[in-house]
N, C-alpha and C. Protein backbone atom coordinates (compact mmCIF):
# COMPACT_ATOMS: atom_id res chain seq x y z
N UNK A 1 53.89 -18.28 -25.06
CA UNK A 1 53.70 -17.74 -26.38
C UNK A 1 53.61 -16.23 -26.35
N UNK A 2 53.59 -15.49 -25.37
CA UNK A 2 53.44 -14.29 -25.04
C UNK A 2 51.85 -13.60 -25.30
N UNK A 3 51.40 -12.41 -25.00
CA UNK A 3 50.50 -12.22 -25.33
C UNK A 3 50.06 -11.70 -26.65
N UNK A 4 48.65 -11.62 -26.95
CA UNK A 4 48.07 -10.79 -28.39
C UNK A 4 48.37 -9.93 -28.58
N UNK A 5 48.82 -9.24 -29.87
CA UNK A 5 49.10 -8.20 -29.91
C UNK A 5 48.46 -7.46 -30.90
N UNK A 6 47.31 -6.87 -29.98
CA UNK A 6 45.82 -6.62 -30.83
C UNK A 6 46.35 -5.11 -31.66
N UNK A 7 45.42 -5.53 -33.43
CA UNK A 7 46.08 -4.66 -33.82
C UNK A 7 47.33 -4.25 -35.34
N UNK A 8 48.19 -5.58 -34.91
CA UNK A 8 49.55 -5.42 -35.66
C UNK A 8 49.16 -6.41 -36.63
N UNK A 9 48.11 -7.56 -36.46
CA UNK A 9 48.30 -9.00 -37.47
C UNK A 9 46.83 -8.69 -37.88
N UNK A 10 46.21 -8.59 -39.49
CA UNK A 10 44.52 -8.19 -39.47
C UNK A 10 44.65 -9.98 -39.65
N UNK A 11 44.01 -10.53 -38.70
CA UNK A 11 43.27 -11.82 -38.03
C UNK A 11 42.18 -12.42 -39.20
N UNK A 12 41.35 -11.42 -40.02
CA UNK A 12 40.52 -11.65 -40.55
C UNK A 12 41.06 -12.40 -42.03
N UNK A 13 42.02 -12.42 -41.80
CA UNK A 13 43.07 -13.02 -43.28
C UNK A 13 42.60 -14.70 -43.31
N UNK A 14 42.50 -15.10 -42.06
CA UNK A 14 42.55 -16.36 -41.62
C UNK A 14 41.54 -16.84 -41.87
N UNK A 15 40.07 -16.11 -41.94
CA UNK A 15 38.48 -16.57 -41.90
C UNK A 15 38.35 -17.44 -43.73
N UNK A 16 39.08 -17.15 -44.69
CA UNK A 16 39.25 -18.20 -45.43
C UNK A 16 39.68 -19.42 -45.45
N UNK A 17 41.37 -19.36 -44.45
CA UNK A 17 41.59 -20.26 -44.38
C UNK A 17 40.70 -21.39 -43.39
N UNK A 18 40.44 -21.03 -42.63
CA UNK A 18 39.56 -22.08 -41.29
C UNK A 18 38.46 -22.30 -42.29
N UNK A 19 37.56 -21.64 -42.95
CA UNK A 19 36.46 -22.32 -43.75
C UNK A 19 37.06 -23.66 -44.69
N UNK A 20 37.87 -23.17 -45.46
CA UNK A 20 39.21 -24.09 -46.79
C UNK A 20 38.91 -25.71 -45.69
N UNK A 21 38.92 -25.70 -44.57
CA UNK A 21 39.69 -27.06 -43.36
C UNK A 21 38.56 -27.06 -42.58
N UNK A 22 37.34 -26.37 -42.64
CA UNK A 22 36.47 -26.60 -41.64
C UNK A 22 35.83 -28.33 -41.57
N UNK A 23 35.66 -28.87 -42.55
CA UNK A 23 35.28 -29.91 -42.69
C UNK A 23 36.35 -31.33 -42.34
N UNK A 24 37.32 -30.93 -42.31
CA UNK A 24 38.83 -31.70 -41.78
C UNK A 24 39.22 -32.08 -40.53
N UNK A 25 39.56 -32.96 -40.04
CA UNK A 25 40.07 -33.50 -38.74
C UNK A 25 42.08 -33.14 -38.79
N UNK A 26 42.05 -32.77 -37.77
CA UNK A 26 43.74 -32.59 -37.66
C UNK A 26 44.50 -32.38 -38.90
N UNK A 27 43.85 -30.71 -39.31
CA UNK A 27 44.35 -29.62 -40.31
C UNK A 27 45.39 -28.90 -39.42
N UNK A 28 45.70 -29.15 -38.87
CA UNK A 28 46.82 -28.05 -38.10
C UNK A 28 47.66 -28.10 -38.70
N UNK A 29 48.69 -28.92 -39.25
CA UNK A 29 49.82 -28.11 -40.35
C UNK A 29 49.38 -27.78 -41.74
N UNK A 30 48.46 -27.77 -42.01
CA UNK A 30 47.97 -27.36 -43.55
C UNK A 30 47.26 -25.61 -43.35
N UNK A 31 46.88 -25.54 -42.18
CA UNK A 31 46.14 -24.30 -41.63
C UNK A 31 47.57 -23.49 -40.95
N UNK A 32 48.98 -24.32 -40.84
CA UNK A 32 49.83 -23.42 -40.01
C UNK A 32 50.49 -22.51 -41.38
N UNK A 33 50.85 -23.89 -42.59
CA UNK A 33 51.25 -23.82 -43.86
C UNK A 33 50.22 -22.15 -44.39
N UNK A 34 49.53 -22.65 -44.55
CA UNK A 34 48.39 -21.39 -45.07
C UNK A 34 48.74 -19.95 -44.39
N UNK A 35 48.52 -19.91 -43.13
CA UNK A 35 48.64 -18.78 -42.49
C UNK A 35 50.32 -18.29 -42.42
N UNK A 36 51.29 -18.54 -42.51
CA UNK A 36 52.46 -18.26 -42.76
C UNK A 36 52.67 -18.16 -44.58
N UNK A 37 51.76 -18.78 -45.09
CA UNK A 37 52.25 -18.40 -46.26
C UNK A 37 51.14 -16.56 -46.74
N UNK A 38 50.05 -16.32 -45.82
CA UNK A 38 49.67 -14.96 -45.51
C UNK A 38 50.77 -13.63 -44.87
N UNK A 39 51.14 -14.24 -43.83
CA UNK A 39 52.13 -13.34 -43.07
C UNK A 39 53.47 -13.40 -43.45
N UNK A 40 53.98 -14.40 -43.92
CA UNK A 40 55.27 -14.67 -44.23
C UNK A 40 55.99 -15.31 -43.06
N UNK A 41 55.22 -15.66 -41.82
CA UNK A 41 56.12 -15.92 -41.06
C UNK A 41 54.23 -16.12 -39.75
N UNK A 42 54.44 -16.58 -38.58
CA UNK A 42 53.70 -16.81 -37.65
C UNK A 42 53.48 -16.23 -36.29
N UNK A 43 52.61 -15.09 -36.45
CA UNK A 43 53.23 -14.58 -35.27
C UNK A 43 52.27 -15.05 -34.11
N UNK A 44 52.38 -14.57 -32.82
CA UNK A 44 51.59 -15.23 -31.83
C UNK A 44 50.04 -14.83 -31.64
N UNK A 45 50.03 -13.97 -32.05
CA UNK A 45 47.96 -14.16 -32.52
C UNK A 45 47.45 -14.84 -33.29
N UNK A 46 48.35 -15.09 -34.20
CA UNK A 46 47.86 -16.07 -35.38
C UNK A 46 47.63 -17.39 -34.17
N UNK A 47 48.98 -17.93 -33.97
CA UNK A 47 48.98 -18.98 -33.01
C UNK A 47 47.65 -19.50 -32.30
N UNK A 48 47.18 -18.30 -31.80
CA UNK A 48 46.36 -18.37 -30.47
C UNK A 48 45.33 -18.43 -31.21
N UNK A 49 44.98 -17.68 -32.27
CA UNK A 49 43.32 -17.63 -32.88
C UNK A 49 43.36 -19.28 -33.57
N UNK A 50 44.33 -19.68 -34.07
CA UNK A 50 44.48 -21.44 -34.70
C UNK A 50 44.18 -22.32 -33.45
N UNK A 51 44.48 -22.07 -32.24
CA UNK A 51 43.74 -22.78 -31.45
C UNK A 51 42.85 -22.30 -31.06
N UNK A 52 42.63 -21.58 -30.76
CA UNK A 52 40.84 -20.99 -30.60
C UNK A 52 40.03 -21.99 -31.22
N UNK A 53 40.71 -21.61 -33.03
CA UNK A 53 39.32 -22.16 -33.66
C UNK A 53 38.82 -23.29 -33.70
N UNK A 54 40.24 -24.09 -33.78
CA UNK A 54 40.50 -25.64 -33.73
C UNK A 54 39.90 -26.70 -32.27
N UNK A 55 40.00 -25.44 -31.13
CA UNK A 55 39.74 -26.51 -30.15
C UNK A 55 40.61 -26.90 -29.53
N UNK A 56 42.31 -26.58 -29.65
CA UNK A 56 43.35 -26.92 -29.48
C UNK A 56 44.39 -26.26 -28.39
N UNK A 57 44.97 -26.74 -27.13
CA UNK A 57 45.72 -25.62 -26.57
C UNK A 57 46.76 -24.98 -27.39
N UNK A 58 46.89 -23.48 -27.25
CA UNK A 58 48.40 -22.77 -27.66
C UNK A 58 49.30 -23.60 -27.37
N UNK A 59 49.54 -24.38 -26.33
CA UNK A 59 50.74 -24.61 -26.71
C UNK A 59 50.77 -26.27 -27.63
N UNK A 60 50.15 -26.88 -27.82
CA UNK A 60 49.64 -28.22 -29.29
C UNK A 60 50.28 -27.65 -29.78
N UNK A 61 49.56 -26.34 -30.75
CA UNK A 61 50.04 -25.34 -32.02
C UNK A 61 51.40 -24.44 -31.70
N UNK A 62 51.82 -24.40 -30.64
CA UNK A 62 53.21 -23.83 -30.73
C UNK A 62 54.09 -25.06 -30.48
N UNK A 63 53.65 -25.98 -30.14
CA UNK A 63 54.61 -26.92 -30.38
C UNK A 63 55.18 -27.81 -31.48
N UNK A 64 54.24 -27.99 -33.05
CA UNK A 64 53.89 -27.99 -33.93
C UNK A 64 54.67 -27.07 -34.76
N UNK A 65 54.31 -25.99 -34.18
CA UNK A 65 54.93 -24.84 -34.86
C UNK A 65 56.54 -25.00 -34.63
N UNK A 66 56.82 -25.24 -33.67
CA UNK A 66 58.49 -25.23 -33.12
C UNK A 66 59.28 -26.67 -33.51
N UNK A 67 58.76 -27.74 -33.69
CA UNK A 67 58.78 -28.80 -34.14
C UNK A 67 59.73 -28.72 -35.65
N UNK A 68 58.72 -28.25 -36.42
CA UNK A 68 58.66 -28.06 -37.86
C UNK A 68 59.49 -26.89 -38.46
N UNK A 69 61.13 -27.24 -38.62
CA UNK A 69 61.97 -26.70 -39.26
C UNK A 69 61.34 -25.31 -40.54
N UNK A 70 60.53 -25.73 -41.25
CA UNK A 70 59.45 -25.19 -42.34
C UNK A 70 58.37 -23.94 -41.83
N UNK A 71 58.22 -24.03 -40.19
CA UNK A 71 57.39 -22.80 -39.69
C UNK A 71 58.61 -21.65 -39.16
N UNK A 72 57.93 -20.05 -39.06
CA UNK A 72 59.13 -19.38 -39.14
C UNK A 72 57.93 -18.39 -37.49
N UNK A 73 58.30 -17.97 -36.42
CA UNK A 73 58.04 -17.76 -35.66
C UNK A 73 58.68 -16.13 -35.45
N UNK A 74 59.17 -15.77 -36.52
CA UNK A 74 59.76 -14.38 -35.86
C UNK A 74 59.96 -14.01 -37.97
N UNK A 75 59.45 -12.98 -37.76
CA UNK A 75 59.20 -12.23 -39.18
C UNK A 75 60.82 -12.27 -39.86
N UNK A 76 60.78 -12.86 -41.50
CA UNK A 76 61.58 -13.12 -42.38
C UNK A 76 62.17 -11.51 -42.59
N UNK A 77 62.79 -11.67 -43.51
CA UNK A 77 63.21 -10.98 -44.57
C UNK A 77 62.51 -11.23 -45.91
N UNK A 78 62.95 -10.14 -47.05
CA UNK A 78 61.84 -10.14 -48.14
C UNK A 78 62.38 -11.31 -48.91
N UNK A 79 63.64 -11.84 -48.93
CA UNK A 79 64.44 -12.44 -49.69
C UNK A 79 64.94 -13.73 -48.80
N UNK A 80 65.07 -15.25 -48.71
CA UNK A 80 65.58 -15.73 -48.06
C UNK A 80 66.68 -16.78 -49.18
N UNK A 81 68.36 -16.48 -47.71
CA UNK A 81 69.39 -17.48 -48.29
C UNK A 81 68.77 -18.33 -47.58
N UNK A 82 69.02 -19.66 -48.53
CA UNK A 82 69.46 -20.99 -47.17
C UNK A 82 70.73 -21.24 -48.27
N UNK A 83 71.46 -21.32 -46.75
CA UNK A 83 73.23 -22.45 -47.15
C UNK A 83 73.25 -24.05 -46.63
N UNK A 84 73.48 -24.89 -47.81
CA UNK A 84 73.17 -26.23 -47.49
C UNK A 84 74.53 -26.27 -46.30
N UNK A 85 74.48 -26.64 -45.19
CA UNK A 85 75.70 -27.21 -44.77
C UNK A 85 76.07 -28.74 -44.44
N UNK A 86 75.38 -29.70 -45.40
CA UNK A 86 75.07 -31.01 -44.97
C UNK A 86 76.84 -31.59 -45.36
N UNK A 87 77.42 -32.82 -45.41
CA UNK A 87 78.27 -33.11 -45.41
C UNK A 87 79.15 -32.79 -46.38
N UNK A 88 78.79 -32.78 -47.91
CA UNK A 88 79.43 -32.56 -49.08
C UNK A 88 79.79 -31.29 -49.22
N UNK A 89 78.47 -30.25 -49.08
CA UNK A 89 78.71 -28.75 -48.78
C UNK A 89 79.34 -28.32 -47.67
N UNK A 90 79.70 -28.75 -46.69
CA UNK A 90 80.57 -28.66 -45.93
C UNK A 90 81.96 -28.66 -46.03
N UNK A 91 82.32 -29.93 -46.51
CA UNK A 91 83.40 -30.14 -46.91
C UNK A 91 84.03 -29.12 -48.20
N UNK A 92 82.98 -28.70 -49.03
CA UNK A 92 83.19 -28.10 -50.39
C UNK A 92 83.44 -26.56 -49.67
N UNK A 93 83.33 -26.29 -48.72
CA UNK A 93 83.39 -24.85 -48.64
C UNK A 93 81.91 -23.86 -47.87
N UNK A 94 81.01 -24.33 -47.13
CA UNK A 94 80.15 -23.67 -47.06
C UNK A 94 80.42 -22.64 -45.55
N UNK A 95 81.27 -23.32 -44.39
CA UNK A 95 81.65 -22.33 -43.52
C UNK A 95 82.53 -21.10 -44.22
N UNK A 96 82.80 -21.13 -45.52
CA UNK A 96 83.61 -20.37 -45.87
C UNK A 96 82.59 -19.20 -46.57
N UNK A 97 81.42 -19.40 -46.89
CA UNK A 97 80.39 -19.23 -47.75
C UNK A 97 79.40 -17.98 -46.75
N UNK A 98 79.91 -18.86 -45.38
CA UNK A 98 79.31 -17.89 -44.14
C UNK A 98 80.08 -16.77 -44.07
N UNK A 99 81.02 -17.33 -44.01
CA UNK A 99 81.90 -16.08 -43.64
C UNK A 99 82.22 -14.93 -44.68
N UNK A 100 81.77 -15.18 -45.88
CA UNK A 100 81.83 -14.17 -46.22
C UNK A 100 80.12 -13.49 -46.55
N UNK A 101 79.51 -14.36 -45.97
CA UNK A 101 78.03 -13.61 -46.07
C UNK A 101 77.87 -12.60 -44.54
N UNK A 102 78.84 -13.05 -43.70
CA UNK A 102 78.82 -12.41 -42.29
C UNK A 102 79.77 -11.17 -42.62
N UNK A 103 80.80 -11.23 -43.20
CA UNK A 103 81.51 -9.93 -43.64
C UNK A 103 81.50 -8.94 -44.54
N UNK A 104 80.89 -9.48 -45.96
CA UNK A 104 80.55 -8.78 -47.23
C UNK A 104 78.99 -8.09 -47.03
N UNK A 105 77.88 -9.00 -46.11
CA UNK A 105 76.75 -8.12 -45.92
C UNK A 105 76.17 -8.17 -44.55
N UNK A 106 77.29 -8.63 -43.47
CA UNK A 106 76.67 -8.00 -41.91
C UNK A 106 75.90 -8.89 -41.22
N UNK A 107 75.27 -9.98 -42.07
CA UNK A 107 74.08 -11.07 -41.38
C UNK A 107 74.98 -12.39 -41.32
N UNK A 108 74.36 -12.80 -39.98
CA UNK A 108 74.97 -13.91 -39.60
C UNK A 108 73.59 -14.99 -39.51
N UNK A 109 73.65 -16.62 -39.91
CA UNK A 109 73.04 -17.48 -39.94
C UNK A 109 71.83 -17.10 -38.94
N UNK A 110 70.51 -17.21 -38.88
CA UNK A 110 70.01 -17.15 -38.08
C UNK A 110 68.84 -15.96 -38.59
N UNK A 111 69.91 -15.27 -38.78
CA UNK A 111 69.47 -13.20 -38.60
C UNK A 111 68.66 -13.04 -39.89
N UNK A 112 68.64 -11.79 -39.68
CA UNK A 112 67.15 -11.20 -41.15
C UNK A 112 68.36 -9.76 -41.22
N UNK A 113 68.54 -9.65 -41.85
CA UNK A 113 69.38 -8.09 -41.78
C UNK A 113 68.89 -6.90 -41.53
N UNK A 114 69.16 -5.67 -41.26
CA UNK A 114 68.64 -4.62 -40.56
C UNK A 114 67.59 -4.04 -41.16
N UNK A 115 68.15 -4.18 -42.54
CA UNK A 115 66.85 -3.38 -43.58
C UNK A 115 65.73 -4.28 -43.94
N UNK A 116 65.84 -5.47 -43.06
CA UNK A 116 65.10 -6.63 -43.67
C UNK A 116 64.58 -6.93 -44.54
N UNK A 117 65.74 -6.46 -45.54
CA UNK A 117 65.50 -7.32 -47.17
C UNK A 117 65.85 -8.84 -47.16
N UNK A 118 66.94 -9.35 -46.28
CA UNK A 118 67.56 -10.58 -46.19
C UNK A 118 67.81 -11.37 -45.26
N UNK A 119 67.23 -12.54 -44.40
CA UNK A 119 67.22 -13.52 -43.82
C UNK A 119 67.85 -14.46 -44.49
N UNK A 120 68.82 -15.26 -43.95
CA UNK A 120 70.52 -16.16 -43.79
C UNK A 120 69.74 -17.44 -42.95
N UNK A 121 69.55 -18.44 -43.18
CA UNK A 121 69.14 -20.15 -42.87
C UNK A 121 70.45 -20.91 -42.98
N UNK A 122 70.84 -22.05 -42.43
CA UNK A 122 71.50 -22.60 -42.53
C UNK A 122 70.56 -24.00 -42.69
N UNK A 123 70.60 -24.83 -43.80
CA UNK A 123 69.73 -25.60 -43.48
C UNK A 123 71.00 -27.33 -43.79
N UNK A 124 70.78 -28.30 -43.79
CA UNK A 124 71.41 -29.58 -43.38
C UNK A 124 71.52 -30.37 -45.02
N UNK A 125 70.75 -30.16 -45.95
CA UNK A 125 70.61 -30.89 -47.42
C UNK A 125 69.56 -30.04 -47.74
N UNK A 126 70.09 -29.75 -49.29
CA UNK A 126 69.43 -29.19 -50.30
C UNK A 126 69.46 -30.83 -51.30
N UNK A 127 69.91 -31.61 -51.10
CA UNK A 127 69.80 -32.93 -52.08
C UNK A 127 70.27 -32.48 -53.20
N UNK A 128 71.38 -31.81 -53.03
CA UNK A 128 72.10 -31.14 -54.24
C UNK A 128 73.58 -31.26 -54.22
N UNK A 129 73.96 -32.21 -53.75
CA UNK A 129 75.19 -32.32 -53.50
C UNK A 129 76.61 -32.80 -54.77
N UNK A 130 75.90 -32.79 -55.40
CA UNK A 130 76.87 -32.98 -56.91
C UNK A 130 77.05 -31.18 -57.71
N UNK A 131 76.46 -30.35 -56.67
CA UNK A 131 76.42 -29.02 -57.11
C UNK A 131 76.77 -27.83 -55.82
N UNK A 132 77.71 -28.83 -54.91
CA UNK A 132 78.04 -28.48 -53.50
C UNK A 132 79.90 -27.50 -53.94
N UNK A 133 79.28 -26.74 -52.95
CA UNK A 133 78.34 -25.96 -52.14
C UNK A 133 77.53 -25.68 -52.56
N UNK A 134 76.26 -25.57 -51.82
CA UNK A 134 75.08 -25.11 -52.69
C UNK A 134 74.27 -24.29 -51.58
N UNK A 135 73.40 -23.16 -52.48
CA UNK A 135 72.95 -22.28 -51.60
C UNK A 135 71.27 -22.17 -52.44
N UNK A 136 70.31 -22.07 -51.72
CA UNK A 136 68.90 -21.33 -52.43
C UNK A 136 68.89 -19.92 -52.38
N UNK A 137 68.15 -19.11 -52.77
CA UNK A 137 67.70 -18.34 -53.00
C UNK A 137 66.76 -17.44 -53.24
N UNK A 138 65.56 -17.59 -52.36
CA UNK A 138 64.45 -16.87 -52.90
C UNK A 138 64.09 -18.20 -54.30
N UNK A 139 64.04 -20.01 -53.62
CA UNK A 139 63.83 -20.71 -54.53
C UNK A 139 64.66 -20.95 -55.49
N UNK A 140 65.78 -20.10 -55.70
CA UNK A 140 66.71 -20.43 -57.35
C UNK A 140 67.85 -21.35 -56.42
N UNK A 141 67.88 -22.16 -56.79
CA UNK A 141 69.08 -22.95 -56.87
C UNK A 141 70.73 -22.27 -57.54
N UNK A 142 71.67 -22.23 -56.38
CA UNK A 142 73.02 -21.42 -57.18
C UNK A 142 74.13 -22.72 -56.46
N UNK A 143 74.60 -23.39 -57.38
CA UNK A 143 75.73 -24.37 -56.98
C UNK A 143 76.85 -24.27 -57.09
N UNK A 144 77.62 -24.49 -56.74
CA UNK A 144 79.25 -24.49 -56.94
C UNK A 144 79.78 -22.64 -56.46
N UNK A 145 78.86 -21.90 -55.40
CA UNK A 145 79.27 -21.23 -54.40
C UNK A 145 80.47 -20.92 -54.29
N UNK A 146 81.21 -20.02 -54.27
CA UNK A 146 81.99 -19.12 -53.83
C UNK A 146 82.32 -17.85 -53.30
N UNK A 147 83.13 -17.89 -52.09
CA UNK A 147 83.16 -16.86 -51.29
C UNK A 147 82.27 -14.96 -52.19
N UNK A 148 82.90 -14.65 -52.87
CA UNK A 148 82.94 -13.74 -53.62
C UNK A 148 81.64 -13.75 -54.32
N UNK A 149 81.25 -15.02 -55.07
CA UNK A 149 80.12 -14.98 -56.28
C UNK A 149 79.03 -15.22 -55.03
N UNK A 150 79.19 -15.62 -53.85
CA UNK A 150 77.81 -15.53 -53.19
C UNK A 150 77.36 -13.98 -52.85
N UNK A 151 77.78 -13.36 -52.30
CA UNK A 151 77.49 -11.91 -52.29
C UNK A 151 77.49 -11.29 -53.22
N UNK A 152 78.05 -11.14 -54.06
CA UNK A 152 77.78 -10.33 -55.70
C UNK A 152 76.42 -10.87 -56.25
N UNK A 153 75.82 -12.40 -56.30
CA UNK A 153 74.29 -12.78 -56.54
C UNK A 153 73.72 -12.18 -55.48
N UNK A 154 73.82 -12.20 -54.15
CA UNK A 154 72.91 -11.97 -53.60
C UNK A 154 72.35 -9.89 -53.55
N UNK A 155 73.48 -9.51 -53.46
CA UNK A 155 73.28 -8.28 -53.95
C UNK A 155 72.66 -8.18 -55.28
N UNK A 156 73.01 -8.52 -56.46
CA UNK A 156 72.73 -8.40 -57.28
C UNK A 156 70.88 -8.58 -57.61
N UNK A 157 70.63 -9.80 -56.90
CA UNK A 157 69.17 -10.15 -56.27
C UNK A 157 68.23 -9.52 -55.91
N UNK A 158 68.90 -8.92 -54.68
CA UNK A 158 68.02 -7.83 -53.87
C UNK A 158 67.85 -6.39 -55.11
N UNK A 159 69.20 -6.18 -55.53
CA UNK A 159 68.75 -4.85 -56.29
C UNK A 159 67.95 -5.24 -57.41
N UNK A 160 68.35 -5.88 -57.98
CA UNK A 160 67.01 -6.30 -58.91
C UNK A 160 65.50 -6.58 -58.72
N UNK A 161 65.19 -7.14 -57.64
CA UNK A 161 63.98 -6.90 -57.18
C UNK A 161 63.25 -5.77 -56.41
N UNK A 162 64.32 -4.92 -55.90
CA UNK A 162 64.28 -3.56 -55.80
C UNK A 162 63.50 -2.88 -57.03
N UNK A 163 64.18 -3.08 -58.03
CA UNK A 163 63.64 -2.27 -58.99
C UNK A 163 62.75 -2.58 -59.76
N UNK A 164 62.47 -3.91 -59.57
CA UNK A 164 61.19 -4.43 -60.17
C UNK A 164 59.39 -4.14 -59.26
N UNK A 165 60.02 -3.66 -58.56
CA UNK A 165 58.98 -3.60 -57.23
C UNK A 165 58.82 -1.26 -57.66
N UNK A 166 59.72 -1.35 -57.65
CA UNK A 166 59.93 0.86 -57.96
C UNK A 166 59.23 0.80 -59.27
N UNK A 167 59.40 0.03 -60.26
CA UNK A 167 59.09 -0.05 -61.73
C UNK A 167 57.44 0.24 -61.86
């Protein structure tokens, strides 16, 4: 899990959550849920102080953590795509959907982009497949995807919350 990195994560964020579960038996994904929804993401002090408190080895809770598609182990972006690529969206066009999210704005599946406004997921079903291709958004649902209209929303996205944030 590497070591603490005393300093960068204020730890003390957490002393609500462990009280919220103190009374609970095997809170570890409701306490992983909590603390990523603080940081936006899990980094490895968090990790280590969740077993501390719990009683639990680092690696239980990083395995838990790595397990669970839903925990994010390396800091997001402010904005997250997911592109369904499950069978229907597949077929409908979603490698095509990549490729122009890899050429029109530089991030490839996986990545958070440089300015880390935007992190790219590829995830397997959105259960949206009568609206395939289908992509999320920072939660909004956008269906019937195209090369072109996916980057023009997603730009369009970011600058708008740009300026709602300057406002």
């Amino acid at each position: 899990m590497g070591e603490i990195d005393n300093g960068t994560v204020d730890l003390s964020s957490m002393d609500e959550v462990f009280e919220q579960y103190s009374e609970e038996q095997g809170a570890l994904i409701p306490i992983l849920q909590k603390a990523q929804n603080t940081y936006g993401w899990l980094p490895g002090d968090v990790l280590e102080l969740i077993a501390e408190r719990l009683g639990v080895s680092p690696g239980q809770v990083y395995g838990v953590a790595t397990f669970y598609a839903q925990f994010y182990l390396e800091e997001q972006g402010r904005h997250i795509l997911k592109l369904c690529d499950g069978t229907a969206c597949h077929v409908r066009g979603t490698p095509i959907l990549v490729t122009a999210m890899e050429d029109g704005m530089n991030i490839r599946p996986g990545e958070t982009s440089e300015d880390g406004e935007l992190t790219m997921e590829i995830v397997y079903c959105l259960g949206s497949c009568a609206l395939a291709p289908v992509a999320v958004l920072d939660e909004q649902v956008m269906g019937r995807m195209r090369p072109q209209m996916i980057v023009r929303r997603v730009e369009k996205h970011i600058a708008s919350a740009k300026k709602a944030t300057e406002a």
